[in-house]
Protein backbone atom coordinates (compact mmCIF):
# COMPACT_ATOMS: atom_id res chain seq x y z
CA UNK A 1 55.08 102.77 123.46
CA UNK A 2 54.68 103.22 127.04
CA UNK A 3 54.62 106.14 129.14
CA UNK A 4 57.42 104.85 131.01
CA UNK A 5 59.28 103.89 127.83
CA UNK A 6 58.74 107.67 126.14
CA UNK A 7 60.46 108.41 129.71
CA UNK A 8 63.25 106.81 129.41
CA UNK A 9 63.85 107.61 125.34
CA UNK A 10 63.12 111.06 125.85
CA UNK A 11 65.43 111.40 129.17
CA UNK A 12 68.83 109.24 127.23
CA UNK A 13 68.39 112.10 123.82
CA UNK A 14 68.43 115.36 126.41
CA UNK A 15 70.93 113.30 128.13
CA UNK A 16 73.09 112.95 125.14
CA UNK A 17 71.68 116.79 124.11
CA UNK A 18 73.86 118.29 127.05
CA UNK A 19 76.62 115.78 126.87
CA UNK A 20 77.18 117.70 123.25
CA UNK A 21 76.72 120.86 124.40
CA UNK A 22 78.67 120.63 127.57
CA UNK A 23 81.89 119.23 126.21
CA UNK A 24 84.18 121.94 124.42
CA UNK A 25 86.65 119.42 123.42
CA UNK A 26 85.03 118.44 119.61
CA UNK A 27 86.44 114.55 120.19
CA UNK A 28 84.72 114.00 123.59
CA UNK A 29 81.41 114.50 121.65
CA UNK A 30 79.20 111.59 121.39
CA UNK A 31 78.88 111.83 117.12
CA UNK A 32 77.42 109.60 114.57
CA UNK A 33 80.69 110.41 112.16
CA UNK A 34 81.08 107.86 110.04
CA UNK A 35 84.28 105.95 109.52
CA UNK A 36 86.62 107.80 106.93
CA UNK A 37 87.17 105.90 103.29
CA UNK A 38 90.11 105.57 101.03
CA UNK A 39 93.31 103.68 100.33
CA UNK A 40 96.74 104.36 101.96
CA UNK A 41 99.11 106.48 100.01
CA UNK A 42 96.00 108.75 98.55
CA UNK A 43 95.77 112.21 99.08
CA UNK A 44 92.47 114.36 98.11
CA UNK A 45 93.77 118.13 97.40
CA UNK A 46 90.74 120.57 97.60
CA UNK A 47 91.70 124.05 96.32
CA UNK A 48 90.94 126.69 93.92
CA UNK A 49 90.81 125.63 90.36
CA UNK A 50 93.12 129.24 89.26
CA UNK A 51 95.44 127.82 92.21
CA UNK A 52 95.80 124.15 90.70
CA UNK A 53 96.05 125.35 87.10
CA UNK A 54 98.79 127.85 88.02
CA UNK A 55 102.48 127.01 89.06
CA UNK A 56 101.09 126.31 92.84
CA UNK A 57 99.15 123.06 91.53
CA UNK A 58 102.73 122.41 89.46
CA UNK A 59 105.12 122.33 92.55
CA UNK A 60 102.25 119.89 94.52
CA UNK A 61 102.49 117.43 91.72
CA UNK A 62 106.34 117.61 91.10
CA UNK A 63 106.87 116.74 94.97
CA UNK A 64 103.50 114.89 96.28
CA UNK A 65 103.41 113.13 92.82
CA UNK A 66 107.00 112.55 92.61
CA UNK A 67 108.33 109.14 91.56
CA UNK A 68 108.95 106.50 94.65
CA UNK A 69 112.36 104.81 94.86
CA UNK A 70 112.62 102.84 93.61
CA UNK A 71 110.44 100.64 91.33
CA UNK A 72 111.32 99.07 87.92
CA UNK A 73 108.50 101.35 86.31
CA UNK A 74 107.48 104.85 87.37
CA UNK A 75 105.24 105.20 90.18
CA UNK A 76 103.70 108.03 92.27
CA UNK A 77 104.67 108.35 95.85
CA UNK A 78 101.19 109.51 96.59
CA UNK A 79 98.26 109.36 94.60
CA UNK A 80 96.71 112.73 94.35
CA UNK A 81 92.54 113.52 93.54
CA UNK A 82 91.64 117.14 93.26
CA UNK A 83 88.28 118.49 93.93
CA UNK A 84 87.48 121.87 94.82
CA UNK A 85 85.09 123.20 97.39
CA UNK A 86 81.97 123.24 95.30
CA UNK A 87 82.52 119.72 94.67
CA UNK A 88 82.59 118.84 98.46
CA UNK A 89 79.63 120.29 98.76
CA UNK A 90 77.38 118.34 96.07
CA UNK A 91 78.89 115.25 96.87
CA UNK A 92 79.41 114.50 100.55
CA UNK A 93 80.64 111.40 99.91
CA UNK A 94 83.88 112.91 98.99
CA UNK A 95 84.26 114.54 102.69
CA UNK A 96 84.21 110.81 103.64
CA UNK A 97 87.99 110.15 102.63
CA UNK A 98 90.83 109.78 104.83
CA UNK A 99 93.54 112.11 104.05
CA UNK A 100 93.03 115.88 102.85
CA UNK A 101 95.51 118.82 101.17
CA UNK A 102 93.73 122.01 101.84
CA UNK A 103 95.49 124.67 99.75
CA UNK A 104 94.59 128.81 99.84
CA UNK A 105 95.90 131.62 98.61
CA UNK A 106 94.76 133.91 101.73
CA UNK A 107 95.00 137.13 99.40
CA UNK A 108 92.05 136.26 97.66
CA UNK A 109 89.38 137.44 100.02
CA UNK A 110 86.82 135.89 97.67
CA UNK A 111 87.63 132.34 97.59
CA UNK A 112 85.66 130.22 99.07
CA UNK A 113 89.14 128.25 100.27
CA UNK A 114 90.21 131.35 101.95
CA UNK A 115 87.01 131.27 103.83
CA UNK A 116 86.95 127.54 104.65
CA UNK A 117 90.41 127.76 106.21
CA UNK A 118 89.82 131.07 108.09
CA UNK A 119 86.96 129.19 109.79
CA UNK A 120 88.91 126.33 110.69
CA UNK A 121 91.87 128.09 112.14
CA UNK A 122 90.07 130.74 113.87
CA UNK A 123 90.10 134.01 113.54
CA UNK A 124 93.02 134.47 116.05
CA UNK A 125 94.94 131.83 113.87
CA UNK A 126 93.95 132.98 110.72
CA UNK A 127 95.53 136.32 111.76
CA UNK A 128 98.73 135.37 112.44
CA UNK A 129 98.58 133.28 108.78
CA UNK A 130 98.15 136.67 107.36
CA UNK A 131 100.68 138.50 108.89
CA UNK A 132 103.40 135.55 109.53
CA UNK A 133 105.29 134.19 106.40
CA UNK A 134 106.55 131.13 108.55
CA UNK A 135 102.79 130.21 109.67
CA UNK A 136 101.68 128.50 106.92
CA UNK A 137 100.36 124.54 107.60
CA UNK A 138 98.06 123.64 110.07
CA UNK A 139 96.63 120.21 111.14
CA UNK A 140 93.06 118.82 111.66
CA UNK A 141 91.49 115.46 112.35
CA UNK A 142 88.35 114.03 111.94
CA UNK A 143 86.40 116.63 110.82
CA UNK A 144 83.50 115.11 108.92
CA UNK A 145 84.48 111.18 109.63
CA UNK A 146 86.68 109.34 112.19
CA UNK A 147 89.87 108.45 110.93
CA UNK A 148 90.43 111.73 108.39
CA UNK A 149 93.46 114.05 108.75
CA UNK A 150 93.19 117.31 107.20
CA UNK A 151 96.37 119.05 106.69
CA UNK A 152 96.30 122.74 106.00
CA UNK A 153 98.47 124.72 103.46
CA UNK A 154 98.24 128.75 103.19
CA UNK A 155 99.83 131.58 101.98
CA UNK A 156 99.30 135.21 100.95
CA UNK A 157 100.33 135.14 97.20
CA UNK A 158 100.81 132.35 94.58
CA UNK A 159 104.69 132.50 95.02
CA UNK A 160 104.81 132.52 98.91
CA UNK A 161 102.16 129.60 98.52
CA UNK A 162 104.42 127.29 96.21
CA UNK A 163 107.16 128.19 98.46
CA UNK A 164 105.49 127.22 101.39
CA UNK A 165 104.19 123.55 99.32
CA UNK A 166 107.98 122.83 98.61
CA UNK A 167 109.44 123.75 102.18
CA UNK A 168 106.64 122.04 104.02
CA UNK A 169 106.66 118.46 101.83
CA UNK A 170 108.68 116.63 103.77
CA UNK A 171 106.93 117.34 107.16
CA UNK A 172 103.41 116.66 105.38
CA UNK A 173 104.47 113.61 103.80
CA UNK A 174 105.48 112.06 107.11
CA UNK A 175 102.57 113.30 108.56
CA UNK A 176 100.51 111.12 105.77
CA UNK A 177 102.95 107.91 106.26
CA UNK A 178 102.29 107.91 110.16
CA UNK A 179 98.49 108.52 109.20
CA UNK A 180 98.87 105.41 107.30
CA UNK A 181 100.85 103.32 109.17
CA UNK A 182 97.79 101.56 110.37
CA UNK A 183 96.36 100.55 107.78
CA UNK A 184 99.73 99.47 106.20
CA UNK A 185 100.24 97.55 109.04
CA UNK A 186 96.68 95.85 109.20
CA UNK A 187 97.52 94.74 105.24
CA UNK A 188 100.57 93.56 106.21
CA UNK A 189 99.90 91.72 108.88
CA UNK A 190 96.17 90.60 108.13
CA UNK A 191 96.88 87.12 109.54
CA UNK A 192 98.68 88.19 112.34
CA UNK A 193 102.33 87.54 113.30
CA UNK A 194 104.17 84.04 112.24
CA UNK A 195 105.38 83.08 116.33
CA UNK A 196 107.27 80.41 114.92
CA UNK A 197 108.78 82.29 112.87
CA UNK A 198 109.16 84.86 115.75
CA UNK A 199 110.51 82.55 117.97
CA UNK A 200 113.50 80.54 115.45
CA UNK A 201 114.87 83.98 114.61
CA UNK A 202 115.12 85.18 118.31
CA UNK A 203 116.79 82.16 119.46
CA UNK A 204 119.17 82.12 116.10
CA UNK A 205 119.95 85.92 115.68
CA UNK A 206 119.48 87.29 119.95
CA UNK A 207 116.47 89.96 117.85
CA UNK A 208 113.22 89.61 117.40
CA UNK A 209 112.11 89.86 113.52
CA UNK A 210 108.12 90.46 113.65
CA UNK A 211 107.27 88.15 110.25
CA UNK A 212 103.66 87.99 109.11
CA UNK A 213 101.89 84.88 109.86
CA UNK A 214 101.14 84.39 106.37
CA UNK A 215 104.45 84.05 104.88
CA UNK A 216 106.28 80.44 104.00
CA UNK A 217 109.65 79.03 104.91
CA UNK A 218 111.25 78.76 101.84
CA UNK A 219 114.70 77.43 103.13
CA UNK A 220 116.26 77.04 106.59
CA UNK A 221 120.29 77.25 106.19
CA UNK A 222 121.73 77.85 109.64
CA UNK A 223 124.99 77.01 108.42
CA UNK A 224 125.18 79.93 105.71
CA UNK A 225 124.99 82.90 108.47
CA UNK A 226 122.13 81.46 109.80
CA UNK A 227 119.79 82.06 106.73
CA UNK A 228 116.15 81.88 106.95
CA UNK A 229 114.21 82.78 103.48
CA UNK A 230 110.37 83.10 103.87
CA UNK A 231 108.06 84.02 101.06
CA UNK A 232 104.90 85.18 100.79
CA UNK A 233 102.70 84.47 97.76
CA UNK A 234 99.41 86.36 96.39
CA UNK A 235 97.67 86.75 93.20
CA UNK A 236 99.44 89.46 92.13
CA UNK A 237 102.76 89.34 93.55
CA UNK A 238 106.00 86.95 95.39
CA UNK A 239 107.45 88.84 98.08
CA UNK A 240 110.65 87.53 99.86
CA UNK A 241 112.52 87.81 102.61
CA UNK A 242 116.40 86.32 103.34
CA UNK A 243 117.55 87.13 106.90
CA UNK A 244 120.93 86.78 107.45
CA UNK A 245 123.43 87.74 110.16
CA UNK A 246 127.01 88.92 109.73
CA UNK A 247 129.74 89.83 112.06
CA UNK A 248 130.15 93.88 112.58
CA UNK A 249 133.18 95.50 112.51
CA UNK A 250 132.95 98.85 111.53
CA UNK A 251 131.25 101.26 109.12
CA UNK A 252 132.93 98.52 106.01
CA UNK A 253 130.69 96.23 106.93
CA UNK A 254 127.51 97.86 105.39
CA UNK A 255 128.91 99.67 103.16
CA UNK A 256 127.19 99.63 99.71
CA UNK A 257 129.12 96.91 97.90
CA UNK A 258 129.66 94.57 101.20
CA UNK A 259 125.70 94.88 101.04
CA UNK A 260 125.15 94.47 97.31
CA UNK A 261 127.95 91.13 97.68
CA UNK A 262 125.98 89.74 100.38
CA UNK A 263 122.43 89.99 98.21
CA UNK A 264 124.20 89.09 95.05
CA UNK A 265 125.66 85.77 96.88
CA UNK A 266 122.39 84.53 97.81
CA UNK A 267 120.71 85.27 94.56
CA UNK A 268 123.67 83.19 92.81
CA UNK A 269 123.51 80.17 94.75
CA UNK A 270 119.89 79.95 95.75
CA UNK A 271 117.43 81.96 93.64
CA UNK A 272 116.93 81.10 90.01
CA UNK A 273 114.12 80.16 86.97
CA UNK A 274 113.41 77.29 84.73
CA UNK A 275 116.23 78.94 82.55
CA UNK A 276 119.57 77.57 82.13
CA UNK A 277 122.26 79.43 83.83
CA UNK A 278 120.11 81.72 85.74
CA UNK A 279 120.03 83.27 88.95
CA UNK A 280 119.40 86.64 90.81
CA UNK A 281 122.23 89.83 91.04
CA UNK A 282 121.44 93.25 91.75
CA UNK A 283 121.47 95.68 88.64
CA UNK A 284 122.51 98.83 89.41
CA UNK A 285 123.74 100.18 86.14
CA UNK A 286 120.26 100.94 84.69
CA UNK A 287 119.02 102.08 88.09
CA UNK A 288 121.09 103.54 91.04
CA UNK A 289 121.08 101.87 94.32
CA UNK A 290 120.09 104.43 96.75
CA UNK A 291 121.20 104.45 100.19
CA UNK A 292 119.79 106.18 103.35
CA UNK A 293 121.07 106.43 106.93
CA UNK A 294 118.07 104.86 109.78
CA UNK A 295 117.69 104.39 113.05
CA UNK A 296 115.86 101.00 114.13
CA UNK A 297 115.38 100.26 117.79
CA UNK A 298 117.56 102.84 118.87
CA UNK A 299 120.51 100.71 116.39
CA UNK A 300 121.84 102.35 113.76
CA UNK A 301 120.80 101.23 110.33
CA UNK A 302 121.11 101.59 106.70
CA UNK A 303 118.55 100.85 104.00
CA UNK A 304 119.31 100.29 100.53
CA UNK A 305 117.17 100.26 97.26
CA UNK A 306 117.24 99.13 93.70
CA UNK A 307 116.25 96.73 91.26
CA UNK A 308 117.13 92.72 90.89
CA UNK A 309 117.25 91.53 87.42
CA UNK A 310 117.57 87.34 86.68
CA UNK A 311 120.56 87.07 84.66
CA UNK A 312 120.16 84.40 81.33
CA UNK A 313 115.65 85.41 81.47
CA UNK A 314 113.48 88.00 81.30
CA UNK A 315 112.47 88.84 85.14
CA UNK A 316 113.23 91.65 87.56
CA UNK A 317 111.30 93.73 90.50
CA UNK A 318 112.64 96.05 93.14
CA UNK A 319 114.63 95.32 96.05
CA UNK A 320 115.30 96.72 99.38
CA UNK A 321 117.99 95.63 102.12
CA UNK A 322 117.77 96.74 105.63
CA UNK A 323 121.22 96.15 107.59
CA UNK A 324 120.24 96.21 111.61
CA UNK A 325 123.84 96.93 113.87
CA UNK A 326 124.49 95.23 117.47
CA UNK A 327 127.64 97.36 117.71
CA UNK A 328 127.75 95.87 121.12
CA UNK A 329 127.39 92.03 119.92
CA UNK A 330 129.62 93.02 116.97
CA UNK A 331 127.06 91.77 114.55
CA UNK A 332 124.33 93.06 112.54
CA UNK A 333 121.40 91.36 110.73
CA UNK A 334 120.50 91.87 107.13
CA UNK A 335 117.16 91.79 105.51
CA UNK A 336 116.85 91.22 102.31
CA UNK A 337 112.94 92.10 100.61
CA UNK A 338 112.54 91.43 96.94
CA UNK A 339 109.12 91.24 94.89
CA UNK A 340 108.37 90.05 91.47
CA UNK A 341 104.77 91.18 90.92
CA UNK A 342 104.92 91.55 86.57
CA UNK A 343 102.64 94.19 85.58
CA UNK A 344 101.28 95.49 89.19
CA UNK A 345 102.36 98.64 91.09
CA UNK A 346 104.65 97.79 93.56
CA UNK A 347 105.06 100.74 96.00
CA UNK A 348 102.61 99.17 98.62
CA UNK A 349 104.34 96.18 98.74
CA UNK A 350 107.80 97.46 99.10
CA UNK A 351 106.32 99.70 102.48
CA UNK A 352 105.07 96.69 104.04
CA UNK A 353 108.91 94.99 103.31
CA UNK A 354 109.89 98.54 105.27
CA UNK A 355 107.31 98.16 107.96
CA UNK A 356 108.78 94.34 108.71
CA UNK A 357 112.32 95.53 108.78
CA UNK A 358 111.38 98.66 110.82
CA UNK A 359 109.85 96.65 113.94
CA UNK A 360 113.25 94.47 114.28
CA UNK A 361 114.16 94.71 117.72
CA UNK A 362 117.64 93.31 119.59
């Protein structure tokens, strides 16, 4: 190497030596982090094995491991790995993952969680953990790779620290979703969006649905309130969609069994199997259909959930319908998302059917 060379080499590392120091902001550094691992939905909880094992570790599985509605057979609304400190340590790998649960019971002074989170926080921070109640979660972000978001959970006590897991569940669980939405939306819409597609429902429907390039037009029935049914096939799984739009004229109009006619119609007279006599309806006897309240574009919205069964064979799956309202226009849209994916987990593919709905826009 040159003299001139060694120069230049040894004049970029100081260079990038008091960039480092000089910046107090942690994310303006210039870092070599690496880019955080690890699926969507899955949540790595590092904490004390006493804490885990007692009624603290109970509580975080009944509500982070809860059942998500609604699919035909049980499944976890997050998936949860537990490691504890130690483990961390001897395998840095594991501080490579995307989304983190740190849990500590501040009153033990010996716990190597305790001390992990009173470094994090700081000790002005960690103060006010120990002596307010309502302090309790705290939120960090790329700590040992870019990408990662640590959430924070502490408490002085075992009871005031399951308390603080169940009143703080909701808020972390949307935290993880919007962490996620990325990546849900790049395995959604890994080929891009369908502008065809794009294009047929604007100028049909006055809204723009955002469909994934990869799904297929099924059937194109302007006359039956301007139906368009797209599919999307993989190895593991049919996903479809029906949009359909539908005069508005008042709160009737999506109510529950206006909703569940509408599906049921277009599973009678368009969706059935090599079996005599069959066709699609929505079952709702061995499953409720649950309904929720939403806001989509600034339009109010309902969702609805349950599971389809094919009358006269053997097939089912989850649904979901997503009613969109123009109370302006006096007309609302209706997307219908239903999967038959036998034997797989279906909980990632009924959030991208959410995610679709979601970006509607009038």
């Amino acid at each position: 190497m040159t003299a001139v060379l060694k120069y230049i080499c040894a004049a970029i590392a100081l260079s990038i030596l008091t960039i480092s120091c000089g910046v107090s902001d942690p994310s303006q550094q210039l870092t070599t982090k690496p880019t955080a691992l690890g699926k969507m939905n899955e949540i790595v909880v590092v904490t004390d094995n006493d804490i885990w094992e007692s009624h603290v570790g109970d509580t975080i599985k009944y509500f982070f491991g809860s059942v998500y509605p609604i699919t035909p057979s049980p499944e976890p609304t997050f998936d949860l790995r537990r490691y504890e400190m130690a483990d961390l340590n001897a395998a840095p790998l594991i501080k490579q993952l995307r989304t983190y649960l740190i849990v500590a019971n501040l009153e033990d002074d010996d716990s190597p969680m305790t001390e992990f989170v009173k470094k994090d926080l700081g000790e002005e921070r960690f103060q006010k953990a120990l002596t307010d109640p309502s302090f309790h979660t705290s939120i960090g972000r790329n700590k040992w790779a870019n990408g990662q978001i640590l959430i924070y959970l502490f408490a002085k006590g075992l009871d005031d620290l399951s308390a603080a897991v169940e009143s703080s569940y909701e808020g972390i669980a949307a935290k993880v979703n919007e962490h996620d939405r990325e990546q849900l939306y790049q395995s959604s819409y890994s080929r891009g969006e369908g502008t065809g597609f794009i294009s047929k429902m604007t100028e049909r429907y006055g809204a723009e649905v955002k469909i994934p390039a990869d799904y297929k037009l099924v059937l194109d029935a302007p006359e039956d309130n301007g139906m368009i049914w797209l599919r999307r096939d993989t190895k593991d799984a049919i996903i479809n969609l029906a949009v359909r739009q539908f005069p508005y004229t008042g709160p009737e109009s999506v109510a529950k069994e206006n909703i569940k006619k509408n599906f049921n119609d277009f599973g009678r007279k368009y969706v059935s199997s090599p079996a005599e006599g069959s066709y699609v309806v929505i079952n709702d006897v061995d499953l409720p259909m649950l309904e929720w309240n939403r806001e989509i574009s600034g339009h109010y919205a309902k969702e609805y959930r349950g599971i389809w069964e094919m009358e006269n064979d053997f097939m089912g799956g989850p649904f979901q319908s997503y009613v969109i309202v123009n109370e302006k226009a006096k007309k609302m849209i209706q997307i219908d998302g239903f999967i038959m994916a036998p034997g797989k987990d279906k909980r990632n593919m009924m959030q991208q059917i959410e995610l679709i709905a979601s970006r509607t826009k009038w």
